[in-house]
C-alpha atoms as a PDB file:
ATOM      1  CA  UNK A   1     133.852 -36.262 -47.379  1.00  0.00           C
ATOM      2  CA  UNK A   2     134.113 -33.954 -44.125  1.00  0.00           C
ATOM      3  CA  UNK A   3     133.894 -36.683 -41.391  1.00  0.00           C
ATOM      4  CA  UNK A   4     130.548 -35.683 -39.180  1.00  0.00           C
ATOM      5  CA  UNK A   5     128.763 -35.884 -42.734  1.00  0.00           C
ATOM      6  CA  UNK A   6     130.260 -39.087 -43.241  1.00  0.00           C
ATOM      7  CA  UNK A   7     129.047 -39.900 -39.322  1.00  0.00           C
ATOM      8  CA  UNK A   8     125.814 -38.826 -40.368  1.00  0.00           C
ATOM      9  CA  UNK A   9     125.304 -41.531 -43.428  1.00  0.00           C
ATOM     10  CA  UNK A  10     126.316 -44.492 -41.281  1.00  0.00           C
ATOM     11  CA  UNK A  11     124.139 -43.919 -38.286  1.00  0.00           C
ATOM     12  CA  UNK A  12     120.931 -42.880 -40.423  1.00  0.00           C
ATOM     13  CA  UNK A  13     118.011 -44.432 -41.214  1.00  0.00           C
ATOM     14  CA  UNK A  14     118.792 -44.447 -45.113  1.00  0.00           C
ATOM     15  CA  UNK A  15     117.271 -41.647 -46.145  1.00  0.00           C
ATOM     16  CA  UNK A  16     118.151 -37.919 -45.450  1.00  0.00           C
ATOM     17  CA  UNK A  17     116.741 -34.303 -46.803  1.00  0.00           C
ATOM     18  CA  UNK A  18     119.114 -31.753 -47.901  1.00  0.00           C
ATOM     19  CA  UNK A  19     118.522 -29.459 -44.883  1.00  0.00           C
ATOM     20  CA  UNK A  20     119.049 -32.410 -42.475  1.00  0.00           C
ATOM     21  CA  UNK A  21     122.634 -32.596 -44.627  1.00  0.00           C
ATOM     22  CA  UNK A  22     123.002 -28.667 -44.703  1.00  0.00           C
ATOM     23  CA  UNK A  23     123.021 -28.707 -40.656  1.00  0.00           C
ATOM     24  CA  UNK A  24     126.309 -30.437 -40.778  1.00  0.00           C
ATOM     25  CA  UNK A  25     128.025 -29.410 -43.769  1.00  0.00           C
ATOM     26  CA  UNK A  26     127.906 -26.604 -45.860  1.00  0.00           C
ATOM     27  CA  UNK A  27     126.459 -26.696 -49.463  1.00  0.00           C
ATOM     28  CA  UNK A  28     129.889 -27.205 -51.402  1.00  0.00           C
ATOM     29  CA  UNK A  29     130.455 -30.005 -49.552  1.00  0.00           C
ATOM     30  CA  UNK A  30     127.424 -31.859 -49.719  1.00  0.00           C
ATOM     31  CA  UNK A  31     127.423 -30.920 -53.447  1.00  0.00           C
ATOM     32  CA  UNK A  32     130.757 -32.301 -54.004  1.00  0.00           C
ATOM     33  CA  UNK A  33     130.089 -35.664 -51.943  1.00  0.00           C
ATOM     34  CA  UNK A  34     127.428 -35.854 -54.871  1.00  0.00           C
ATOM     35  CA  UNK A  35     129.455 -35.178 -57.763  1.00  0.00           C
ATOM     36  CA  UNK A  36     131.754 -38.046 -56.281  1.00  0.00           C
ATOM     37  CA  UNK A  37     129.099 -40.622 -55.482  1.00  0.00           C
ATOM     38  CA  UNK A  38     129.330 -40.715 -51.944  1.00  0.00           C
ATOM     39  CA  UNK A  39     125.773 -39.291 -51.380  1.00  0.00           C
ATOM     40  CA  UNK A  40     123.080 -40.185 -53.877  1.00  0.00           C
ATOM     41  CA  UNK A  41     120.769 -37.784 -54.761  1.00  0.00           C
ATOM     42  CA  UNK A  42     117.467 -39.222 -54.930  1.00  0.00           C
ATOM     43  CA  UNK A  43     114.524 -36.727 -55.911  1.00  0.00           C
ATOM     44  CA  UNK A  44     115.148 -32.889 -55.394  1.00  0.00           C
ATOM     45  CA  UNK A  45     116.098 -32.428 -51.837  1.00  0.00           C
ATOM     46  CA  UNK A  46     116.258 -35.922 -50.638  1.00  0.00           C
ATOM     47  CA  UNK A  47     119.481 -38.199 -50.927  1.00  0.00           C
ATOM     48  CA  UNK A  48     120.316 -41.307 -49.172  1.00  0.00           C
ATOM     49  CA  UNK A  49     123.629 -43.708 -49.530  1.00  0.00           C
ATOM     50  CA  UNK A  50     125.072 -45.047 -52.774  1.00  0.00           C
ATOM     51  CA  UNK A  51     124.347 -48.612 -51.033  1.00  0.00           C
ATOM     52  CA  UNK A  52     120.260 -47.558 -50.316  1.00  0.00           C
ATOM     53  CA  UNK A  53     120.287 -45.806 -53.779  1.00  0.00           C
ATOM     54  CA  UNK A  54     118.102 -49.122 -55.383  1.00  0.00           C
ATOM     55  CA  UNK A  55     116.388 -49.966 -52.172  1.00  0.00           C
ATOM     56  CA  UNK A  56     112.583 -50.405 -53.623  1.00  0.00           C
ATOM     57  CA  UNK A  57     111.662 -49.604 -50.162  1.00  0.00           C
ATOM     58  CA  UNK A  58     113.933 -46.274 -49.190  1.00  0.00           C
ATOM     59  CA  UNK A  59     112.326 -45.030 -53.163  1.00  0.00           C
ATOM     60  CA  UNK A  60     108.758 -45.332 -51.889  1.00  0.00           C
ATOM     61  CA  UNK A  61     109.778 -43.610 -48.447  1.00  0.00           C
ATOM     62  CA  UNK A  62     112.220 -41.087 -50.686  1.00  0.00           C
ATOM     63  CA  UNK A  63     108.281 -40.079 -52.424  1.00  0.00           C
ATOM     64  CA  UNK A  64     106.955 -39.622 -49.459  1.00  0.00           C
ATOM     65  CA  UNK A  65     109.144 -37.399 -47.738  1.00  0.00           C
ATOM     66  CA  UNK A  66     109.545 -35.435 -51.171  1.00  0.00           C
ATOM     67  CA  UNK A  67     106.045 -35.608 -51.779  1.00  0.00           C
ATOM     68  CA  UNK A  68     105.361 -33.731 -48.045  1.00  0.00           C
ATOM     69  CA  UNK A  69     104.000 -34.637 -44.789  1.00  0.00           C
ATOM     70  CA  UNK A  70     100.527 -34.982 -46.216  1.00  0.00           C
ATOM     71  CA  UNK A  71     101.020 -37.051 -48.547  1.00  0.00           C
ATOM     72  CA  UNK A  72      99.952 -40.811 -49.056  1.00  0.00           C
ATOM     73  CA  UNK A  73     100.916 -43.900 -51.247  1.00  0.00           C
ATOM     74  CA  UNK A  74      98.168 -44.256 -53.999  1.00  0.00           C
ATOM     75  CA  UNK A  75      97.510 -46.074 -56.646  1.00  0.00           C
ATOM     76  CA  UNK A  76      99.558 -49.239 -58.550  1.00  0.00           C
ATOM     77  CA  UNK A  77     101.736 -47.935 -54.822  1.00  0.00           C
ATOM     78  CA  UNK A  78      99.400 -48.210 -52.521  1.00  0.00           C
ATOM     79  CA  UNK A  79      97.585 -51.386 -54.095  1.00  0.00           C
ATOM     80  CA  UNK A  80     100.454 -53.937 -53.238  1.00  0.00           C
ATOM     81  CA  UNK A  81     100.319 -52.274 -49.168  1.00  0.00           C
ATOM     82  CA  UNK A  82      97.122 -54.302 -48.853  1.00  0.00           C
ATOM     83  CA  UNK A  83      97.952 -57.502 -51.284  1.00  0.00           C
ATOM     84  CA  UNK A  84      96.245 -56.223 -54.054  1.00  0.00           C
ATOM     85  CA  UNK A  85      98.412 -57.596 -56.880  1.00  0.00           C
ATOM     86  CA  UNK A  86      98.883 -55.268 -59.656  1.00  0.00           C
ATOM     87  CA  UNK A  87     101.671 -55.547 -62.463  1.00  0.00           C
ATOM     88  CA  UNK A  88     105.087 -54.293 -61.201  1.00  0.00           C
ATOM     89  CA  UNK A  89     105.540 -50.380 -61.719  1.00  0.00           C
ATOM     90  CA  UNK A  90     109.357 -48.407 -61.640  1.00  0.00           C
ATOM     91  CA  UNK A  91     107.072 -45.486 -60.205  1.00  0.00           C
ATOM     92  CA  UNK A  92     105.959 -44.683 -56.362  1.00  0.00           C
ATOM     93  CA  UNK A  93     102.476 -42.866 -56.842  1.00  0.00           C
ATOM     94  CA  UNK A  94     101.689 -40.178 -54.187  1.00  0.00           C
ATOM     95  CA  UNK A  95      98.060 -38.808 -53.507  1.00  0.00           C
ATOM     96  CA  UNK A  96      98.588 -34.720 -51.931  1.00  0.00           C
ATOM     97  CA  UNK A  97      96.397 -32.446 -51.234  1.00  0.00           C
ATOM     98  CA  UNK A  98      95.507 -29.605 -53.937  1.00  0.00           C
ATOM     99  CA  UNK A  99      97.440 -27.200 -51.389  1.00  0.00           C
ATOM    100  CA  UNK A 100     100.657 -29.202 -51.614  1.00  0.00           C
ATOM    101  CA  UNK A 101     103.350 -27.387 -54.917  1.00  0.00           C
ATOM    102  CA  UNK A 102     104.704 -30.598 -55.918  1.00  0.00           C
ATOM    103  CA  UNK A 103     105.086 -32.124 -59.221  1.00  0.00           C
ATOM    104  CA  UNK A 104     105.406 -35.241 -60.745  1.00  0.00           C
ATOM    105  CA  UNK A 105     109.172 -35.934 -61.278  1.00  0.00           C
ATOM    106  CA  UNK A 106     111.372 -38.544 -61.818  1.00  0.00           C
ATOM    107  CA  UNK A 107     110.134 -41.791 -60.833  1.00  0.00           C
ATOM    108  CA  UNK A 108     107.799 -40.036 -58.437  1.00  0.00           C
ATOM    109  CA  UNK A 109     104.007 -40.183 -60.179  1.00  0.00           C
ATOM    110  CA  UNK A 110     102.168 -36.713 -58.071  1.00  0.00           C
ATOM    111  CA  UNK A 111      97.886 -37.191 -57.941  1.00  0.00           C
ATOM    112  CA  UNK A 112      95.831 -34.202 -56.329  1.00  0.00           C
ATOM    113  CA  UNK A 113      93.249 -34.969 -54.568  1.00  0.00           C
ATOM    114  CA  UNK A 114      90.428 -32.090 -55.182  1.00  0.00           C
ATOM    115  CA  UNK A 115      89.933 -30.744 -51.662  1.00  0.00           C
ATOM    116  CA  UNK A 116      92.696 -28.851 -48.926  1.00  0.00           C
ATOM    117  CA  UNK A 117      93.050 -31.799 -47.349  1.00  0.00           C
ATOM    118  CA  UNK A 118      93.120 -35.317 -47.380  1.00  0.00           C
ATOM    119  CA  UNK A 119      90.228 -37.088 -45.863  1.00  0.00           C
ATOM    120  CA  UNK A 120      91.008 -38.973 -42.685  1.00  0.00           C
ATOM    121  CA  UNK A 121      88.951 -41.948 -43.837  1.00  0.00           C
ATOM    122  CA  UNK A 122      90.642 -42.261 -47.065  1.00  0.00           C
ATOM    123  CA  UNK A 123      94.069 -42.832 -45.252  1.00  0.00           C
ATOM    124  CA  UNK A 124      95.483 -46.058 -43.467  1.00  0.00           C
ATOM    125  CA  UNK A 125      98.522 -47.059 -42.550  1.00  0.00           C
ATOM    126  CA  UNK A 126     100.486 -50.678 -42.940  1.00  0.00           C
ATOM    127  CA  UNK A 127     104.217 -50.832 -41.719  1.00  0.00           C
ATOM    128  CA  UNK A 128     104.205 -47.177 -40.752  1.00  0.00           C
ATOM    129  CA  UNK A 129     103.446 -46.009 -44.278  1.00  0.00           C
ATOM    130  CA  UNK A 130     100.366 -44.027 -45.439  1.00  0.00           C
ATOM    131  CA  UNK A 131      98.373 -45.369 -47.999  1.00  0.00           C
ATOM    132  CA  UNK A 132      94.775 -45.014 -49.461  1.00  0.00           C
ATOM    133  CA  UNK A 133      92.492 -47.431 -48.536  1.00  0.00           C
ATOM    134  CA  UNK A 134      92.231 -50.510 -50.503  1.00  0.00           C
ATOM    135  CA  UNK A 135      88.868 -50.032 -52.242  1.00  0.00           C
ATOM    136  CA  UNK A 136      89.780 -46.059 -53.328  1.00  0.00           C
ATOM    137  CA  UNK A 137      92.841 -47.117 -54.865  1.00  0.00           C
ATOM    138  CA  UNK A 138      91.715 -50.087 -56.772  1.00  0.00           C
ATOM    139  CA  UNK A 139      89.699 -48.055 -58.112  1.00  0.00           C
ATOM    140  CA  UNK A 140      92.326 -45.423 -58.750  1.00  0.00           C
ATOM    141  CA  UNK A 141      94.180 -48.378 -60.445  1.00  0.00           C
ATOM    142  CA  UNK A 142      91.689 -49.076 -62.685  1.00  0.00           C
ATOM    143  CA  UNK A 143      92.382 -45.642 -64.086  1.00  0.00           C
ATOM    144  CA  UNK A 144      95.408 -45.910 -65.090  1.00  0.00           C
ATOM    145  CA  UNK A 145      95.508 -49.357 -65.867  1.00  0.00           C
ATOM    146  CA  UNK A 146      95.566 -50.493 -69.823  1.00  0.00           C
ATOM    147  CA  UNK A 147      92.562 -52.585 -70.358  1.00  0.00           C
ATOM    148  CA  UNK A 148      94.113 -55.703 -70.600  1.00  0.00           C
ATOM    149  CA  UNK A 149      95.102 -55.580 -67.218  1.00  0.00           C
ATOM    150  CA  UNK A 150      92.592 -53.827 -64.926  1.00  0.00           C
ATOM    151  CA  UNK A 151      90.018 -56.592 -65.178  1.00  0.00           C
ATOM    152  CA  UNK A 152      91.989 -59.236 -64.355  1.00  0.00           C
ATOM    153  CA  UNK A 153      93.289 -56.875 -61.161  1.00  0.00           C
ATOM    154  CA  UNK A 154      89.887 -56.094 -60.275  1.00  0.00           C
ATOM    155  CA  UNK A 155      88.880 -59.709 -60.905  1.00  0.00           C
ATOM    156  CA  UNK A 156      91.597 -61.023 -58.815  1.00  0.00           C
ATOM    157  CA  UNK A 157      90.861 -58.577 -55.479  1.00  0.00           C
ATOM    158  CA  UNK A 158      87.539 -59.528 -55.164  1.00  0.00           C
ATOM    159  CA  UNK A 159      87.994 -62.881 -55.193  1.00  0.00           C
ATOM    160  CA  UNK A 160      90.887 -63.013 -52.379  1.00  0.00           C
ATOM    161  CA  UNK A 161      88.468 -60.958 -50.309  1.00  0.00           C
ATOM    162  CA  UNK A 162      90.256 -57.750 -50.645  1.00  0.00           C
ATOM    163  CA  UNK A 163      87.688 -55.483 -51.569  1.00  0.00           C
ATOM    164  CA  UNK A 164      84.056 -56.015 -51.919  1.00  0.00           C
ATOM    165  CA  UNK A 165      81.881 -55.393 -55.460  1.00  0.00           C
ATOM    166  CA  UNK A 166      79.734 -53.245 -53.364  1.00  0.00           C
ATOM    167  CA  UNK A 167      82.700 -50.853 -52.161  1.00  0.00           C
ATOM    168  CA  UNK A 168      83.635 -50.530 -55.893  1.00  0.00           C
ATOM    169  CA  UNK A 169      79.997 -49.875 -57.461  1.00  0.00           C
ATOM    170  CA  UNK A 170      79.472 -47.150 -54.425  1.00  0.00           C
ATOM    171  CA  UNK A 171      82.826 -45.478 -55.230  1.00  0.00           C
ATOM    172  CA  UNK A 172      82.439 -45.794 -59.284  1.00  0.00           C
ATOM    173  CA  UNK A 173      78.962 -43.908 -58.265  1.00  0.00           C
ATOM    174  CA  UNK A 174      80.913 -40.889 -56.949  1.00  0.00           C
ATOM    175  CA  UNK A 175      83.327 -40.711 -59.489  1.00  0.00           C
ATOM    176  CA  UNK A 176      81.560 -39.483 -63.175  1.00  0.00           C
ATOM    177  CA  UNK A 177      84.633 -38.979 -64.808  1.00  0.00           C
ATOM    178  CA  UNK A 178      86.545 -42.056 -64.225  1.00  0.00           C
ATOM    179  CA  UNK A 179      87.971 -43.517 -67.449  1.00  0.00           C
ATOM    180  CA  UNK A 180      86.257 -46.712 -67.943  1.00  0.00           C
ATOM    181  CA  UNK A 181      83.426 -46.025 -65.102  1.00  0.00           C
ATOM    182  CA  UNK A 182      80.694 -48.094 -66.780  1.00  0.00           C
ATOM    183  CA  UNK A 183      83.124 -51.116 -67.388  1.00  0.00           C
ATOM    184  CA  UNK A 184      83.943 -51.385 -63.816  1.00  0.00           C
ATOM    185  CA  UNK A 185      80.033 -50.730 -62.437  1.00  0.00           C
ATOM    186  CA  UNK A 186      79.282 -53.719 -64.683  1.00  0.00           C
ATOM    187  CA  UNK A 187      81.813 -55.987 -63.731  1.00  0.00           C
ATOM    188  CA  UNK A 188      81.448 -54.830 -60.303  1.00  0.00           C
ATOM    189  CA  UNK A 189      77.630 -55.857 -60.822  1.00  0.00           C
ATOM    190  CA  UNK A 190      78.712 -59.481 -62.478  1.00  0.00           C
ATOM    191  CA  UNK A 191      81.039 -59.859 -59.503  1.00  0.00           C
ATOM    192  CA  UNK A 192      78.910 -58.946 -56.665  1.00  0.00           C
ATOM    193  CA  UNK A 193      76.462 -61.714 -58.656  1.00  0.00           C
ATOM    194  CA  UNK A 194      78.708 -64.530 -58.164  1.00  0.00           C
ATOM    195  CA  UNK A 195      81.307 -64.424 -60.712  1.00  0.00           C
ATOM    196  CA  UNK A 196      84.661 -65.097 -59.924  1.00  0.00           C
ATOM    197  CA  UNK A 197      86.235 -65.303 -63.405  1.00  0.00           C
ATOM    198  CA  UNK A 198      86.915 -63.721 -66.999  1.00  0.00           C
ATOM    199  CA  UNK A 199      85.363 -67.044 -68.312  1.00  0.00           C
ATOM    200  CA  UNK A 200      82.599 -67.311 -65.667  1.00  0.00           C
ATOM    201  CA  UNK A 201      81.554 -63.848 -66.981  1.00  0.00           C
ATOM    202  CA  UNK A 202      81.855 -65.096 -70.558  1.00  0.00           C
ATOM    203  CA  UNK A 203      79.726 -67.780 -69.914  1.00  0.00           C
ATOM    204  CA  UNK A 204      77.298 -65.746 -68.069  1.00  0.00           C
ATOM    205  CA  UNK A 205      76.892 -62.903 -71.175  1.00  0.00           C
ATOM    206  CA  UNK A 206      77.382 -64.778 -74.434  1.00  0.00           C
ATOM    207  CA  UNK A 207      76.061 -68.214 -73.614  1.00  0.00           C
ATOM    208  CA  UNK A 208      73.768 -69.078 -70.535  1.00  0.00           C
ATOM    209  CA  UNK A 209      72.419 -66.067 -70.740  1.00  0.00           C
ATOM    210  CA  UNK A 210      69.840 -67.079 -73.897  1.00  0.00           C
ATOM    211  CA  UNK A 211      66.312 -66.456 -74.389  1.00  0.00           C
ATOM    212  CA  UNK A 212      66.219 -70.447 -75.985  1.00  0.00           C
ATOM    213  CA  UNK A 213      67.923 -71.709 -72.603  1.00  0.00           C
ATOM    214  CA  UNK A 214      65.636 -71.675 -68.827  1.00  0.00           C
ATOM    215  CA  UNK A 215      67.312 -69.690 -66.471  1.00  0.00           C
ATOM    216  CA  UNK A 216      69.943 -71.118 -64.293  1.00  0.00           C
ATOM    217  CA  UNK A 217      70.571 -70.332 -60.874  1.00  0.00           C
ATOM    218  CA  UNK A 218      73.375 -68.837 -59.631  1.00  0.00           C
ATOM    219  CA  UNK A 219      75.720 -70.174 -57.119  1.00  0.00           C
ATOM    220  CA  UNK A 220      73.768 -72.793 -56.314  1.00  0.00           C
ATOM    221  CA  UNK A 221      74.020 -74.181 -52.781  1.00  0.00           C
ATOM    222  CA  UNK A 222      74.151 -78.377 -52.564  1.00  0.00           C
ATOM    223  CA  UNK A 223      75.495 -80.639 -49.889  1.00  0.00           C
ATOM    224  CA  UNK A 224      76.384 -84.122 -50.517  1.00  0.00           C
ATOM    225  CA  UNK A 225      77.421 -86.217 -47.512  1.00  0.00           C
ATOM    226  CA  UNK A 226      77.765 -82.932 -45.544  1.00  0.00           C
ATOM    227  CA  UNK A 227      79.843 -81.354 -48.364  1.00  0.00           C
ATOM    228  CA  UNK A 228      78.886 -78.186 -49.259  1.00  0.00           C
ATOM    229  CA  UNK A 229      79.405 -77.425 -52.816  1.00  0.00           C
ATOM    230  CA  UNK A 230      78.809 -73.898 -54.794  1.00  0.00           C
ATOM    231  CA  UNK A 231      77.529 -74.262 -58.787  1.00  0.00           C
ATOM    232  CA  UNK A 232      78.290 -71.448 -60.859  1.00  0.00           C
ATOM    233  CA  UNK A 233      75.491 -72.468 -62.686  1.00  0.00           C
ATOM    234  CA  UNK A 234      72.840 -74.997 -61.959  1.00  0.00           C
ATOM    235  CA  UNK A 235      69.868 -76.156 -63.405  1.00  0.00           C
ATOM    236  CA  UNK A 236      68.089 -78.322 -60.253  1.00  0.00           C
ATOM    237  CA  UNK A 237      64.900 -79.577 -62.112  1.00  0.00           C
ATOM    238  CA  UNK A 238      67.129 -81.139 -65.164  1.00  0.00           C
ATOM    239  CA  UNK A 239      70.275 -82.079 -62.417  1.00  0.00           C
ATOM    240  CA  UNK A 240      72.567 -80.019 -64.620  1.00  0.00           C
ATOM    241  CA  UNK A 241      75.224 -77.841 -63.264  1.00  0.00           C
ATOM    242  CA  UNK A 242      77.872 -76.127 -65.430  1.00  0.00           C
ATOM    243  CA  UNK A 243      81.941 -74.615 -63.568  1.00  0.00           C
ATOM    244  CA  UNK A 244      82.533 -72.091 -65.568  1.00  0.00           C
ATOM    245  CA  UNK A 245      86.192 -70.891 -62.656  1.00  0.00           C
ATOM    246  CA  UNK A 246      88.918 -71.600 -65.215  1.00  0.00           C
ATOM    247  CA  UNK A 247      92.472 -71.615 -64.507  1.00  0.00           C
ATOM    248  CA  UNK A 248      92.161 -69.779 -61.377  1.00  0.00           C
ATOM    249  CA  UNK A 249      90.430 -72.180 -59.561  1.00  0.00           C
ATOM    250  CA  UNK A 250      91.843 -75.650 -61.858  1.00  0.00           C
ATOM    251  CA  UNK A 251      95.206 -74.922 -62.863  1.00  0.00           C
ATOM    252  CA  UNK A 252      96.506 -78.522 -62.332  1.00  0.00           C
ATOM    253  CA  UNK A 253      95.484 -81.146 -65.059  1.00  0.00           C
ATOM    254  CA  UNK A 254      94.131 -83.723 -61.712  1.00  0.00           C
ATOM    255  CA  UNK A 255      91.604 -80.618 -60.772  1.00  0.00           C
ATOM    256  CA  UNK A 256      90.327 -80.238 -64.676  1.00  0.00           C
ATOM    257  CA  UNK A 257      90.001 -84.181 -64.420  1.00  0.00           C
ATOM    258  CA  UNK A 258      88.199 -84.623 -61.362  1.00  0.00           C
ATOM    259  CA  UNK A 259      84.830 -86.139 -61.418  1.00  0.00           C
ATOM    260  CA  UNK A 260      82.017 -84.061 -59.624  1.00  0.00           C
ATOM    261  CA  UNK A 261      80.192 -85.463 -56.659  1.00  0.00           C
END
C-alpha cells in the first residue's frame, strides 16, 4: 500500500468514500489495497479499515454516508437511537427522499419517503446521527415487524414513556395503507385506556369485559396510609380489585406472592 494512503487510514475517522481515497491514490491502487485486505470495502463507494470492518457503529454511519446527505436512520435503526427496544436486526434502515437514486443493497435496507424532501419535523438527532422521530418510526416498525413481535414492541414503548398512544393513533390516522393499521389504532386505543400488558388486554376483551359482569373501573386511584396505588381493575362498591400486569411488572416469585394493601 502506497504510504500517504496508508497515512490516510490511520489518522481517519474510520470511515472513508472512494473519492476521499481517489485524492491520494490512483484507482489501481486503491483497488489493489482491496483485493489484498488492507482497505475494506463496505457498500459501493465507501470503505473503511479491515479493523472497523464489523464496527456495528462505523455500518450504521457507512448507510448513511452511502445512503446521501439527506438521509436519516429509520425504522428497527432508528428505534434503538431513542431506547425503543426492538429485536436485533443485521440491517441499518435509511429513510431518503424520493429525489435521492439509491437502492437497497447489501445490508443497507433504502425507504422513500413520498415527498422531495424530508420534513424537518420528522428528523432528530442523538449522538450526531439523524434519525426519525421516535413515534414515526415505531410506527414504521410496526410495518415491518412479524406479528409476534410488534405488539410486544409497541406494548413495551408506551409503557417506558417513549411514545404516547395518542402520537401513534394520530399517525396510524395519516397512514391508510399501513399493514396492520387497525391492529395498532386498537391497541393504541387499549393502551391510551390504561393497559400496560398483553394479559391486561386479555383480561380487558375476553373476560371483564361481559355483559353478566358490572363494569369495572379502570385504573382506579386508592391511597392507603398515603400510598397511592393504581387498580387495573376495580370494583369499589363490592371492594374487589383484579392486577391483570403480568411478568412485566411481577417477574420475581416474592412480587407474585405479595399480599395487597
Amino acid at each position: 500500500m502506497r504510504p500517504e494512503l496508508s497515512a490516510v487510514l490511520r489518522a481517519g475517522n474510520g470511515l472513508f468514500t472512494r473519492e476521499q481515497l481517489l485524492a491520494i491514490a490512483d484507482h489501481n491502487v486503491l483497488d489493489r489495497a482491496v483485493a489484498r485486505g488492507s482497505v475494506v470495502r463496505l457498500l459501493p463507494r465507501v470503505y473503511t479499515t479491515p479493523a472497523s470492518a464489523l464496527d456495528p457503529r462505523i455500518r450504521v454511519r457507512a448507510a448513511l454516508v452511502f445512503a446521501g446527505p439527506d438521509a436519516a436512520l429509520s425504522h428497527l435503526s432508528a428505534a434503538p437511537i431513542w431506547r425503543i427496544r426492538v429485536p436485533d436486526s443485521q440491517h441499518v434502515h435509511v429513510l431518503t427522499p424520493r429525489s435521492a437514486d439509491h437502492r437497497t443493497t447489501e445490508f443497507v435496507v433504502v425507504h422513500r419517503y413520498p415527498s422531495a424532501e424530508l420534513p424537518r419535523e420528522l428528523i432528530a438527532y442523538s449522538g450526531g446521527l439523524p434519525a426519525v422521530r421516535p413515534a414515526p418510526s415505531l410506527v414504521d416498525c410496526w410495518a415491518v415487524l412479524d406479528r409476534g413481535h410488534r405488539r410486544d414492541v409497541v406494548i413495551t414503548a408506551v409503557r417506558n414513556g417513549r411514545v404516547s398512544p395518542e402520537d401513534i393513533c394520530a399517525l396510524a390516522a395519516q397512514r391508510p395503507l399501513l399493514r396492520g393499521r387497525r391492529e395498532l389504532i386498537e391497541l393504541a386505543e387499549q393502551l391510551r385506556a390504561g393497559a400496560h400488558s398483553e394479559l391486561e388486554i386479555f383480561g380487558l376483551r375476553r373476560v371483564f369485559d361481559h355483559p353478566s359482569l358490572p363494569r369495572p373501573h379502570r385504573q382506579f386511584l386508592m391511597v392507603v396510609d398515603g400510598s397511592r396505588y393504581v387498580l387495573d381493575l376495580a370494583w369499589p362498591e363490592l371492594k374487589l380489585a383484579v392486577e391483570l400486569d403480568g411478568a412485566a411488572y411481577h417477574g420475581s416469585r416474592a412480587q407474585r406472592e405479595r399480599r395487597p394493601p
